[in-house]
C-alpha atoms as a PDB file:
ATOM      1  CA  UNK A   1     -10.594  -6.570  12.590  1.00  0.00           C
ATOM      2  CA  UNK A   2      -8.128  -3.773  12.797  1.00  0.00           C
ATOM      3  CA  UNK A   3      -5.231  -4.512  14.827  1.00  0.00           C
ATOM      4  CA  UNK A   4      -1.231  -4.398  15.617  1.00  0.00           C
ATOM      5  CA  UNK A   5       1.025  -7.116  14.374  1.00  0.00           C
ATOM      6  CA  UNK A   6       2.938  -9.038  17.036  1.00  0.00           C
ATOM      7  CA  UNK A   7       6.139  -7.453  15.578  1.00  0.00           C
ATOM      8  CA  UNK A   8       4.429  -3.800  15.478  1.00  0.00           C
ATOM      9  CA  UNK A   9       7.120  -2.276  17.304  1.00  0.00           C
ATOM     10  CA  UNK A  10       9.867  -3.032  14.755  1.00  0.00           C
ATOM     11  CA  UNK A  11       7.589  -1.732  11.917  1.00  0.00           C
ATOM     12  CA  UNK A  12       7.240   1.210  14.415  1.00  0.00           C
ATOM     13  CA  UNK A  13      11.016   1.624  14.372  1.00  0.00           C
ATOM     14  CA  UNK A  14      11.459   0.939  10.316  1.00  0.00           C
ATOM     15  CA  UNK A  15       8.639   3.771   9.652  1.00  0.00           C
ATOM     16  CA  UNK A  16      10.249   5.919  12.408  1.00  0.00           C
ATOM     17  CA  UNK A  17      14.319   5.770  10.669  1.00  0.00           C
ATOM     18  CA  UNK A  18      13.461   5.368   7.329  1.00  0.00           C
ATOM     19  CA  UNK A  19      10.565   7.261   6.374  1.00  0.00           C
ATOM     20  CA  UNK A  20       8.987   9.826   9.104  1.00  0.00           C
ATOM     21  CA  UNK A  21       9.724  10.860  13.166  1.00  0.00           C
ATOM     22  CA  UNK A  22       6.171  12.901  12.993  1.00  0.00           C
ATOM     23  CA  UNK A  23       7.100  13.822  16.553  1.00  0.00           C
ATOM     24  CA  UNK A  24       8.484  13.439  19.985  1.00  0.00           C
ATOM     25  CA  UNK A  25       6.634   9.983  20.341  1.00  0.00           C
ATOM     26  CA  UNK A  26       6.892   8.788  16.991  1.00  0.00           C
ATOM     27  CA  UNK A  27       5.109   6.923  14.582  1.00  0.00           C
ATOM     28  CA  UNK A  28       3.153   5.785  17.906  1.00  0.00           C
ATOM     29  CA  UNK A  29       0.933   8.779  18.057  1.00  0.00           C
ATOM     30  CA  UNK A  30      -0.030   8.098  14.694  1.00  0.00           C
ATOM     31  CA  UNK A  31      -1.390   4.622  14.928  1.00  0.00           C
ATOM     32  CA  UNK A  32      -2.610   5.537  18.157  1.00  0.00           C
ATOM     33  CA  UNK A  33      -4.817   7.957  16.116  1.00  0.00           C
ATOM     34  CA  UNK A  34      -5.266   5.589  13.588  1.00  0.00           C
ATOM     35  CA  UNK A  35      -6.959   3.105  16.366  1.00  0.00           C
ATOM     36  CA  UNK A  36      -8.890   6.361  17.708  1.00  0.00           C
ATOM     37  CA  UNK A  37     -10.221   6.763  14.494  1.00  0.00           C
ATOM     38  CA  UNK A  38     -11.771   3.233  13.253  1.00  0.00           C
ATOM     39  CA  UNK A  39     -12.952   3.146  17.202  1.00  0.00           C
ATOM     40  CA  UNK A  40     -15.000   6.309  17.229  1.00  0.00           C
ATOM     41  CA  UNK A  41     -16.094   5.901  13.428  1.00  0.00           C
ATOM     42  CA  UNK A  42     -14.221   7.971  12.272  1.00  0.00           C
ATOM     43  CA  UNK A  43     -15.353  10.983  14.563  1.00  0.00           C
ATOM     44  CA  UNK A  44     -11.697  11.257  15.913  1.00  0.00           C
ATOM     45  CA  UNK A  45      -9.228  13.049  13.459  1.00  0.00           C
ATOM     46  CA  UNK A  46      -5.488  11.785  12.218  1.00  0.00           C
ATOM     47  CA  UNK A  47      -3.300  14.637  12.931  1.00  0.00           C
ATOM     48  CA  UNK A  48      -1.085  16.084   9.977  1.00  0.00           C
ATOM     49  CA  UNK A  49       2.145  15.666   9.718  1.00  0.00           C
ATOM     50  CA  UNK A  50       4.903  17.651   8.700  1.00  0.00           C
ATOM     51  CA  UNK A  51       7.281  17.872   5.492  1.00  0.00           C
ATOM     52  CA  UNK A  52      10.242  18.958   7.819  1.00  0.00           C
ATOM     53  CA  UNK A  53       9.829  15.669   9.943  1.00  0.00           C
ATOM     54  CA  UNK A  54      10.549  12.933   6.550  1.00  0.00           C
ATOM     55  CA  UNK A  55      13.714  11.106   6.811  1.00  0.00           C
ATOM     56  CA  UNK A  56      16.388  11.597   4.539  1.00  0.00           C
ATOM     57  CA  UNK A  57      16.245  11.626   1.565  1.00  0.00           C
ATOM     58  CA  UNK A  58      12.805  12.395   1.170  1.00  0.00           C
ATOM     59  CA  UNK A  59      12.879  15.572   3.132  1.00  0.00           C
ATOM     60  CA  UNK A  60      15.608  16.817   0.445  1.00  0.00           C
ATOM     61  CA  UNK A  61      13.768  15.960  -2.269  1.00  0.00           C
ATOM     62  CA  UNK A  62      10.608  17.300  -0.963  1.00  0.00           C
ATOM     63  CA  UNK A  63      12.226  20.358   0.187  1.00  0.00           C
ATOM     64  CA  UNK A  64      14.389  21.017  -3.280  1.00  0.00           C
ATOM     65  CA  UNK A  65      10.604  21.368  -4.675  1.00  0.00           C
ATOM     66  CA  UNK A  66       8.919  22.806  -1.692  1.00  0.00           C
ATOM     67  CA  UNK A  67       7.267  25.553  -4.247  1.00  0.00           C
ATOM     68  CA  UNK A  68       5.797  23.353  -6.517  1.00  0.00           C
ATOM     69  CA  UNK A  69       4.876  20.482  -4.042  1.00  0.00           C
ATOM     70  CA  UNK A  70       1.087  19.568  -3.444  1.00  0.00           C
ATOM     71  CA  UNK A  71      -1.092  17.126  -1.412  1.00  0.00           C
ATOM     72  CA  UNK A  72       1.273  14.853   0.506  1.00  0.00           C
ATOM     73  CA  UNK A  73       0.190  11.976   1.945  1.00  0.00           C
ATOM     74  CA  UNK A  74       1.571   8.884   4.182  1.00  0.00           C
ATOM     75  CA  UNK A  75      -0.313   5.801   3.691  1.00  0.00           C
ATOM     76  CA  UNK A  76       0.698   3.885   7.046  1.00  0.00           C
ATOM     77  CA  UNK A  77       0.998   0.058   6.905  1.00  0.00           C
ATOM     78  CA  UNK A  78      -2.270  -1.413   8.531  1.00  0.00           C
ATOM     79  CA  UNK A  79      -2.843  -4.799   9.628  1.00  0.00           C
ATOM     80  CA  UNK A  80      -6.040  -6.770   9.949  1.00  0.00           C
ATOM     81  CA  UNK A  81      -7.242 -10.065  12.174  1.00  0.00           C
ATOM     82  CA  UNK A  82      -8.655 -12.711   9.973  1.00  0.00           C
ATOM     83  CA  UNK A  83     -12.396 -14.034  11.028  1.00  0.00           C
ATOM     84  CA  UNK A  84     -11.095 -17.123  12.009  1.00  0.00           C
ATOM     85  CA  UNK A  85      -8.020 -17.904  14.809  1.00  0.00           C
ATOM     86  CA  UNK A  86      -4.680 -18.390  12.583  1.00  0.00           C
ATOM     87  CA  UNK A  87      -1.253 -17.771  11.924  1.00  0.00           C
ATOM     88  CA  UNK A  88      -1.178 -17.292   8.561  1.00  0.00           C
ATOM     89  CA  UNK A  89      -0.526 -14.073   7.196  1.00  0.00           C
ATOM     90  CA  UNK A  90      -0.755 -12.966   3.735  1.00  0.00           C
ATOM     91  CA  UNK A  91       0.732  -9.985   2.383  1.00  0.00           C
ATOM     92  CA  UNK A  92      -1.181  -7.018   0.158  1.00  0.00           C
ATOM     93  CA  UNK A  93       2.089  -4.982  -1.811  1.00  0.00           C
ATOM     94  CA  UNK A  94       0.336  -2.210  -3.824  1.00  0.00           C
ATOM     95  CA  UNK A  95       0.748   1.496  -5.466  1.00  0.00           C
ATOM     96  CA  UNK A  96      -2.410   2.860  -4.186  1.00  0.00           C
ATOM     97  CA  UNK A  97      -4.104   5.675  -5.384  1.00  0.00           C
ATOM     98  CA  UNK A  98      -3.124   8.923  -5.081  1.00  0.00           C
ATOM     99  CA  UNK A  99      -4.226  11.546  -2.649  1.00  0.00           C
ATOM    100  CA  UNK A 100      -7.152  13.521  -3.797  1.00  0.00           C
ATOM    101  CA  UNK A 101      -6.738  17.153  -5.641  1.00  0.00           C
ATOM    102  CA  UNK A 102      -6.505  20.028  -3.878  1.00  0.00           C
ATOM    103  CA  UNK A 103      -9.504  21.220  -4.753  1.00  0.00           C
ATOM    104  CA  UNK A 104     -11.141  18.318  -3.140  1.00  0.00           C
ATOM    105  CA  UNK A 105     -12.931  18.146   0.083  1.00  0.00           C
ATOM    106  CA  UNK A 106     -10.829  15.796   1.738  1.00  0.00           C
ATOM    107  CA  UNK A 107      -8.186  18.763   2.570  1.00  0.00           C
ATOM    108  CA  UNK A 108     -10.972  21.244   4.038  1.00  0.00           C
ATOM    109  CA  UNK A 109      -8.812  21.748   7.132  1.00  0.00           C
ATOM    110  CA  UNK A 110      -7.904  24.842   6.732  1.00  0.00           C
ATOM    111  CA  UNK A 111      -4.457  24.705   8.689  1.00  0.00           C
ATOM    112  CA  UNK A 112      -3.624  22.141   6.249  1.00  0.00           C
ATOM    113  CA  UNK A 113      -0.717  23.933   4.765  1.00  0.00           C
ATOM    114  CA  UNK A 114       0.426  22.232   1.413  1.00  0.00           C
ATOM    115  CA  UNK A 115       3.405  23.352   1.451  1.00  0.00           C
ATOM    116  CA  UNK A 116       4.007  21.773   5.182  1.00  0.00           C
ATOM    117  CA  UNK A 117       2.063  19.555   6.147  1.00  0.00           C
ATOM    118  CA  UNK A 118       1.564  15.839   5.375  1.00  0.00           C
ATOM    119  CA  UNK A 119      -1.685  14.211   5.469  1.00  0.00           C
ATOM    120  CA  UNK A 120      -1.917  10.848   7.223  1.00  0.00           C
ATOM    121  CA  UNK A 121      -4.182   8.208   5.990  1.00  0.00           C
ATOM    122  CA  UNK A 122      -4.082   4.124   5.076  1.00  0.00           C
ATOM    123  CA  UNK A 123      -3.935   2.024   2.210  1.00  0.00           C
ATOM    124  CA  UNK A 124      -7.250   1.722   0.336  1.00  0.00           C
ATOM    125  CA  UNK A 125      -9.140   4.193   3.131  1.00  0.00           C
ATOM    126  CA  UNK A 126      -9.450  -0.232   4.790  1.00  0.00           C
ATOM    127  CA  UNK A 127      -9.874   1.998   8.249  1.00  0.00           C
ATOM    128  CA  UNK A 128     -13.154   3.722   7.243  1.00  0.00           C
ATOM    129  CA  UNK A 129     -16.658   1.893   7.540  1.00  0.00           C
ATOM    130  CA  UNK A 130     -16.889  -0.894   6.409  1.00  0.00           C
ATOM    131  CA  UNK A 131     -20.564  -1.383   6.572  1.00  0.00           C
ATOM    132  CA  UNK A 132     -21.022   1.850   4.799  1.00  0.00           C
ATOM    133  CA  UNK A 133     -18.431   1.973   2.168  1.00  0.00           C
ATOM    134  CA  UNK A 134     -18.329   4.799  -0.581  1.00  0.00           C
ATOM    135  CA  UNK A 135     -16.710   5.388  -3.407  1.00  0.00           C
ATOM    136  CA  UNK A 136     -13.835   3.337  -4.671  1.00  0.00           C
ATOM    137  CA  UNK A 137     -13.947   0.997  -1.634  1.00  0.00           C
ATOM    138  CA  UNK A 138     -17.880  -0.271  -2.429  1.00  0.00           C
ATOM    139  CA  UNK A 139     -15.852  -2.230  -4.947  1.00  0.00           C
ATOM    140  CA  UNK A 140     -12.427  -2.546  -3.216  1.00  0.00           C
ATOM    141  CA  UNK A 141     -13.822  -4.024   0.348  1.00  0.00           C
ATOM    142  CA  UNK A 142     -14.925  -7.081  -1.418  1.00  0.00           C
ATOM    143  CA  UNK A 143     -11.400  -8.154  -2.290  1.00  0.00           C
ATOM    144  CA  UNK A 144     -10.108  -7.612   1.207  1.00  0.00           C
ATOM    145  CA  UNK A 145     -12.871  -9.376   2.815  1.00  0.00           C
ATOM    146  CA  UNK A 146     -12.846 -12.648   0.514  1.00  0.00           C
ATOM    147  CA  UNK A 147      -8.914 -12.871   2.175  1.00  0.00           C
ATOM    148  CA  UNK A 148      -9.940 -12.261   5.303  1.00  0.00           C
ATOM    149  CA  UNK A 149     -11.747 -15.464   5.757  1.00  0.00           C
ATOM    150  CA  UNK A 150      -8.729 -17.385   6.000  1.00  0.00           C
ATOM    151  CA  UNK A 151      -5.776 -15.106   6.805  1.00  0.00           C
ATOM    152  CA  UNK A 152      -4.725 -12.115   8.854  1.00  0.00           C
ATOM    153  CA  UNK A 153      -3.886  -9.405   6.183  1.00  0.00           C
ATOM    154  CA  UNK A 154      -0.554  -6.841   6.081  1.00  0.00           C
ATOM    155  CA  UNK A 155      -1.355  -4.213   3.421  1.00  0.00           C
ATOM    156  CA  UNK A 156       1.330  -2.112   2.761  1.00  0.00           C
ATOM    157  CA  UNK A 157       2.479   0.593  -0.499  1.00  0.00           C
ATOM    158  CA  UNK A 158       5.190   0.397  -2.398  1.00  0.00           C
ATOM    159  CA  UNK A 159       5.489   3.580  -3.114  1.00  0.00           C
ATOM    160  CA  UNK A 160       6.207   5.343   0.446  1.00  0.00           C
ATOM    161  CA  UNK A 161       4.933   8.778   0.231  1.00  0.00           C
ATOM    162  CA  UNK A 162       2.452  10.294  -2.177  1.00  0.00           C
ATOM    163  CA  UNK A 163       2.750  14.129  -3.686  1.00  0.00           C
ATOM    164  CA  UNK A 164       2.410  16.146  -6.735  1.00  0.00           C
ATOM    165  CA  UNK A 165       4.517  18.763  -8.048  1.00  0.00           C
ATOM    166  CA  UNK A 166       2.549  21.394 -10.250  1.00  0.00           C
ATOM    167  CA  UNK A 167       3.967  22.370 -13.164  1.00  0.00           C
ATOM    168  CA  UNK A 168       3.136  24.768 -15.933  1.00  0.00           C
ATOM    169  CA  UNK A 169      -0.411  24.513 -14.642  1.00  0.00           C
ATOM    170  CA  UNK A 170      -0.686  20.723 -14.537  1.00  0.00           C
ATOM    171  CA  UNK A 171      -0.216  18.340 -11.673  1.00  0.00           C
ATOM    172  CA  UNK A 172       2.867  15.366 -12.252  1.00  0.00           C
ATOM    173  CA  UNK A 173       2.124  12.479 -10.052  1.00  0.00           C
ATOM    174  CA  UNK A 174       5.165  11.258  -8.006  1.00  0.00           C
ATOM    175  CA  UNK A 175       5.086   7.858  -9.151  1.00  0.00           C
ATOM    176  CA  UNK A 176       5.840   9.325 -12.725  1.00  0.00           C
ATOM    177  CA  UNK A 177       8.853  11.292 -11.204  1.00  0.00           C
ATOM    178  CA  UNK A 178      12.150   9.048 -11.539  1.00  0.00           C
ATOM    179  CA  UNK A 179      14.013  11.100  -9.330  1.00  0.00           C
ATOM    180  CA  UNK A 180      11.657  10.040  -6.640  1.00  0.00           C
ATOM    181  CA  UNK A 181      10.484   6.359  -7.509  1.00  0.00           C
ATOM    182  CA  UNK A 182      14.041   5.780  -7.869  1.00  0.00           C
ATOM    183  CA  UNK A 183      15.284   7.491  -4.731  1.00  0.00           C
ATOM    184  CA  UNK A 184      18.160   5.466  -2.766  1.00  0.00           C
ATOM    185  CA  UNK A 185      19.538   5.307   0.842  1.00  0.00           C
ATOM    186  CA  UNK A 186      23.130   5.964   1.724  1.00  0.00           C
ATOM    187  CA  UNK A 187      24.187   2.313   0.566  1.00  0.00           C
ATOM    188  CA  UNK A 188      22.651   3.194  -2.779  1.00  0.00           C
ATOM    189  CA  UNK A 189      19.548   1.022  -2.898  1.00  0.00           C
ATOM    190  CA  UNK A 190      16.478   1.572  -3.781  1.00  0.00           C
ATOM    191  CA  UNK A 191      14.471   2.915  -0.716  1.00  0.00           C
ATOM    192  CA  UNK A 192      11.225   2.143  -1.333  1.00  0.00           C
ATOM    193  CA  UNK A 193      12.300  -1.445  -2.089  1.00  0.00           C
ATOM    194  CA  UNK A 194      14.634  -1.172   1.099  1.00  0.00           C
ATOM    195  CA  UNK A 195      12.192  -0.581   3.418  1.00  0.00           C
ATOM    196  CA  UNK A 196       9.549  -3.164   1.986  1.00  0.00           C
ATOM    197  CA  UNK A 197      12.076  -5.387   1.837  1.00  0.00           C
ATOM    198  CA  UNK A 198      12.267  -5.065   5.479  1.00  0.00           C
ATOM    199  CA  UNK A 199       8.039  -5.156   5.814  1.00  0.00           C
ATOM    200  CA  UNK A 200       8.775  -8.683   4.558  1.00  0.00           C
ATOM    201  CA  UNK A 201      11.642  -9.401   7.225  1.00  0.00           C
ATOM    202  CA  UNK A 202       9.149  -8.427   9.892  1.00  0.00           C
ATOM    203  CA  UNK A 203       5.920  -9.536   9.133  1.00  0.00           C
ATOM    204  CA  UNK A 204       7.097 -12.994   7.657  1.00  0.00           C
ATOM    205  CA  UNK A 205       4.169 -13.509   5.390  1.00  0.00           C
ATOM    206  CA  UNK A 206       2.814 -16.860   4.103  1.00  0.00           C
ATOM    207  CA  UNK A 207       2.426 -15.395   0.759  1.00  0.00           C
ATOM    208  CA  UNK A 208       2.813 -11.691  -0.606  1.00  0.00           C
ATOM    209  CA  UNK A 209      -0.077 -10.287  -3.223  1.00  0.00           C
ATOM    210  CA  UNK A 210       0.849  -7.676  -5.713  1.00  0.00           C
ATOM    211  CA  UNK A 211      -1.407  -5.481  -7.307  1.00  0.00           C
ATOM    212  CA  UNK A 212      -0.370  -3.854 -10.586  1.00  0.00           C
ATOM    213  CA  UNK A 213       2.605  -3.702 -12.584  1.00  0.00           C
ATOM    214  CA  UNK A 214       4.050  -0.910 -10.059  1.00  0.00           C
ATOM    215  CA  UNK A 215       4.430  -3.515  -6.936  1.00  0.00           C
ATOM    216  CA  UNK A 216       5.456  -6.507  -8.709  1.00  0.00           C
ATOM    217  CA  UNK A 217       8.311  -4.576 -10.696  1.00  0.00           C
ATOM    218  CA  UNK A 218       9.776  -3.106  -7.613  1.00  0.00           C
ATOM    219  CA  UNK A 219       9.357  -6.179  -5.787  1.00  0.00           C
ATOM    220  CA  UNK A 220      10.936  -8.499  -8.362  1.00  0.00           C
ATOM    221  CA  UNK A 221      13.831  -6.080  -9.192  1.00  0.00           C
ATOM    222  CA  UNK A 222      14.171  -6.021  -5.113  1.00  0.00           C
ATOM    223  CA  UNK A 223      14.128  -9.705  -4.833  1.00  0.00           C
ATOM    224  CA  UNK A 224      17.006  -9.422  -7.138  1.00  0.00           C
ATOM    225  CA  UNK A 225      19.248  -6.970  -5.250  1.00  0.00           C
ATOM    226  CA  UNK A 226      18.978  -8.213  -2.287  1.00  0.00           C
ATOM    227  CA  UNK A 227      17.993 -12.321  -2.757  1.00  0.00           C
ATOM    228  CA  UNK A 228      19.914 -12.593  -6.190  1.00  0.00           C
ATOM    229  CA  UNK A 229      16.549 -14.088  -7.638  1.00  0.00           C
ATOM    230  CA  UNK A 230      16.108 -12.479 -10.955  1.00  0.00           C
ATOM    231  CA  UNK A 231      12.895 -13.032 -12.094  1.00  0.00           C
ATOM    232  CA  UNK A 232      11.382 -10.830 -14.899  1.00  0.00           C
ATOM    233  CA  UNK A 233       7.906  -9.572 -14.936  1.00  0.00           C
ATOM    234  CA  UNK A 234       5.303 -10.848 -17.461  1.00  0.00           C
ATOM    235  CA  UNK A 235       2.704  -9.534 -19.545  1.00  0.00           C
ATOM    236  CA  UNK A 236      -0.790 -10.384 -18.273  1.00  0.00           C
ATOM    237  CA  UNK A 237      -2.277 -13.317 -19.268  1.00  0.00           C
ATOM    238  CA  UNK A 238      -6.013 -15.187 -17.849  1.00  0.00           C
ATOM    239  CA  UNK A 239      -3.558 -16.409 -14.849  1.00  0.00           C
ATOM    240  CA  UNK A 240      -2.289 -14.659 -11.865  1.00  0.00           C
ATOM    241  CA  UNK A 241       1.701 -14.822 -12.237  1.00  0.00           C
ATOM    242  CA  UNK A 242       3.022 -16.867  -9.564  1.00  0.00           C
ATOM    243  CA  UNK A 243       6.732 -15.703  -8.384  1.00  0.00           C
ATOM    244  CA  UNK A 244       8.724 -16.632  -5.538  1.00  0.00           C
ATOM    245  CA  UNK A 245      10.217 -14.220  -2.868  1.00  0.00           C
ATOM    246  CA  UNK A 246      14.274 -15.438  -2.056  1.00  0.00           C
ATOM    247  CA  UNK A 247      13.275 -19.242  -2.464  1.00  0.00           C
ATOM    248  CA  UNK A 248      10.485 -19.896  -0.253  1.00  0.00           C
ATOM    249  CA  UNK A 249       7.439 -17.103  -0.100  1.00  0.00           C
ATOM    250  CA  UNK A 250       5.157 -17.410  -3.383  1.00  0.00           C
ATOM    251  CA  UNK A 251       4.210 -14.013  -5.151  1.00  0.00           C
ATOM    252  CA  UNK A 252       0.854 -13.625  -6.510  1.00  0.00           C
ATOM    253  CA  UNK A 253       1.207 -11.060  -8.882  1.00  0.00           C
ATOM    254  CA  UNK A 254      -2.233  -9.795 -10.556  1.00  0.00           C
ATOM    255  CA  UNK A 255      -4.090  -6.427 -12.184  1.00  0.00           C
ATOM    256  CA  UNK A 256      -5.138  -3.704  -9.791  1.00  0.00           C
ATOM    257  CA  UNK A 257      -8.030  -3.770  -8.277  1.00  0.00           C
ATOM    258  CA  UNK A 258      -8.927  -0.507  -9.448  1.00  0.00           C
ATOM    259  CA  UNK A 259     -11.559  -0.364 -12.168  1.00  0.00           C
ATOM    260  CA  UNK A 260      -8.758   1.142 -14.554  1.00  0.00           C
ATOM    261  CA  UNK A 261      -7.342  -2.127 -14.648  1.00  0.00           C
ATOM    262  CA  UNK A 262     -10.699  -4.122 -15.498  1.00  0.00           C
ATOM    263  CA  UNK A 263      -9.848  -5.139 -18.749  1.00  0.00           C
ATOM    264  CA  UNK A 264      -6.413  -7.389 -17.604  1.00  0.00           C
ATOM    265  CA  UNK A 265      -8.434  -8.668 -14.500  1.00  0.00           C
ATOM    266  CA  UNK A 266     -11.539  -9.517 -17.094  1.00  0.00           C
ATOM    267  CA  UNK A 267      -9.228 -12.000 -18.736  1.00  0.00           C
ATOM    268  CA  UNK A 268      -8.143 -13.888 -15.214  1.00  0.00           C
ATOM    269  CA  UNK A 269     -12.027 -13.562 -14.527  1.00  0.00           C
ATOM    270  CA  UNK A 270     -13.243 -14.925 -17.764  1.00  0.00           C
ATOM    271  CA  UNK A 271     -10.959 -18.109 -17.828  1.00  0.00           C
ATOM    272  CA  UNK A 272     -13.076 -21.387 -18.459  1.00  0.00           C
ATOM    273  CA  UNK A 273     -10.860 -22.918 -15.154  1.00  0.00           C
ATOM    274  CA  UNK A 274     -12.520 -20.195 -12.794  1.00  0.00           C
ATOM    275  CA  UNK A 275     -16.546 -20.218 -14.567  1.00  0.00           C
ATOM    276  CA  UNK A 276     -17.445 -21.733 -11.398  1.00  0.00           C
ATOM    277  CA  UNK A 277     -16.618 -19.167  -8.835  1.00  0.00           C
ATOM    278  CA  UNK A 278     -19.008 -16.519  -8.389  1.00  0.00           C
ATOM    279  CA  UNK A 279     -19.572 -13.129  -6.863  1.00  0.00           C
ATOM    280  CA  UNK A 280     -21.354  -9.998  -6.981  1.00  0.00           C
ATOM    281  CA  UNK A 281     -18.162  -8.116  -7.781  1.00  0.00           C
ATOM    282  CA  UNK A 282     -15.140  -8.592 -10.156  1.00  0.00           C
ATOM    283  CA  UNK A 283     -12.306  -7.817  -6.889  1.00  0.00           C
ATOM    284  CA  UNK A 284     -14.410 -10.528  -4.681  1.00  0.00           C
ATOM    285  CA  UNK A 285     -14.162 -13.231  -7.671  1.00  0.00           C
ATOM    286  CA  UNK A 286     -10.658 -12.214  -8.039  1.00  0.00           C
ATOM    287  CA  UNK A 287     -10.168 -12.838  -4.537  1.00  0.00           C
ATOM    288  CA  UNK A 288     -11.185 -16.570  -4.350  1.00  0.00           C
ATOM    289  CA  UNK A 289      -8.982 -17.417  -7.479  1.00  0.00           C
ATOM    290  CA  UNK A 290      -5.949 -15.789  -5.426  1.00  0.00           C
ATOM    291  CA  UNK A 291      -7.572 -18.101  -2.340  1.00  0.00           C
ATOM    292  CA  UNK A 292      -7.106 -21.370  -5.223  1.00  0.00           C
ATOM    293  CA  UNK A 293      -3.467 -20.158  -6.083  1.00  0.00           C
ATOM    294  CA  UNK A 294      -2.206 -20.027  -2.220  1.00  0.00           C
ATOM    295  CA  UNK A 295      -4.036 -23.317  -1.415  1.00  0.00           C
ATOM    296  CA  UNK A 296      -2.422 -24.985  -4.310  1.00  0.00           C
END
């Protein structure tokens, strides 16, 4: 199911001027390594990256707080074939989680420098087994697989790299750092909007699925800059919140699928309209009501 988008070369060159040259080929090695990976089962590594090698301004920023800085991770756009033969692509906009602690055994290379290196990696772990999952994505495969049935499926972050910064003994996340989830380009927008923004120009999605409050803010207050479309975010309800990207894409905004957002997704789940879909997990259920909203 993993594969390359027909415009993968111009995501190539967005990741590549915008975000990270990792080396003298590019963001090319890396999905090259991403594809030698889900191949061999994961028995082939992802290379590290390098701090030095983020575009401006994230190398700054980075750099300004080199000291403090901890577990940085790239979570690579990744792009699946639906099960069936189609055209239709839907669009997965999320703040994933966070890389794990240091402590953890994830970073038991030990040239892993965290003060250099960046780790590579992709949304949700969606390029480990699938037939095996552990963990987080026992829960989290479900939802991507329900989609999968009909459409091909362009997951990307909205936040575009992932750190901590220690401080006084504790560990800030960088999506609670304003100076970074704020961060702007030389024109003075938003950069992590900019370049998703441009994910959209690219990949030309059927529809585009938000997960959390985090994806749908930035995208709506995107929309806005760029489209003129002001459209403010809601409180959740027992509906997914249907927006609309410039005039014409639909936005299907819901909870996370995370388990930390069970409660809000419990109340979409629980509506008397939906008591007739089933599943053996909340994220699948979740998945066929998003199916309903598309096909509407």
């Amino acid at each position: 199911m993993f594969s390359f988008h027909k415009n993968h070369t111009q995501l190539e060159c967005l990741i590549n001027n915008y975000l990270i040259t990792p080396n003298e080929l590019g963001v090319n090695l890396v999905y090259n390594e991403i594809l030698n990976y889900v191949n061999s089962g994961g028995a082939i590594k992802i290379n590290a990256g390098f701090i030095s090698n983020l575009k401006e301004p994230f190398k700054s920023l980075l750099q300004i707080n080199l000291k403090n800085v901890t577990t940085v991770a790239i979570d690579f756009p990744i792009y699946f074939k639906s099960k069936i033969e189609t055209k239709k692509t839907i669009m997965v906009c999320a703040m994933d989680s966070l890389p794990p602690i240091p402590t953890s055994i994830f970073w038991n290379d030990k040239n892993f420098d965290f003060n250099k290196n960046i780790g590579f990696w992709a949304p949700f772990s969606l390029i480990d087994n699938w037939q095996a999952p552990v963990g987080s994505m026992k829960t989290n495969i479900p939802f991507f697989r329900v989609l999968l049935e009909e459409y091909n499926l362009y997951i990307t972050d909205v936040y575009k790299v992932f750190f901590r910064i220690e401080k006084n003994g504790h560990l800030i996340n960088s999506n609670a750092i304003a100076e970074y989830t704020e961060i702007k380009n030389q024109e003075g927008t938003n950069l992590h909007g900019y370049i998703l923004s441009n994910e959209i120009e690219i990949i030309k999605p059927d529809a585009i699925i938000t997960l959390g409050n985090s994806a749908r803010n930035k995208l709506l207050h995107m929309n806005y800059l760029i489209n003129n479309k002001e459209q403010h975010p809601k409180g959740w309800s027992n509906e997914p919140q249907i927006y609309k990207w410039e005039n014409a894409i639909p936005i299907i905004a819901i909870p996370h699928i995370s388990g930390a957002a069970n409660g809000a997704k419990s109340a979409i789940l629980n509506n008397s309209n939906y008591s007739s879909i089933t599943g053996n997990y909340q994220n699948e259920r979740l998945a066929k009501i998003i199916k309903l909203k598309i096909n509407e």
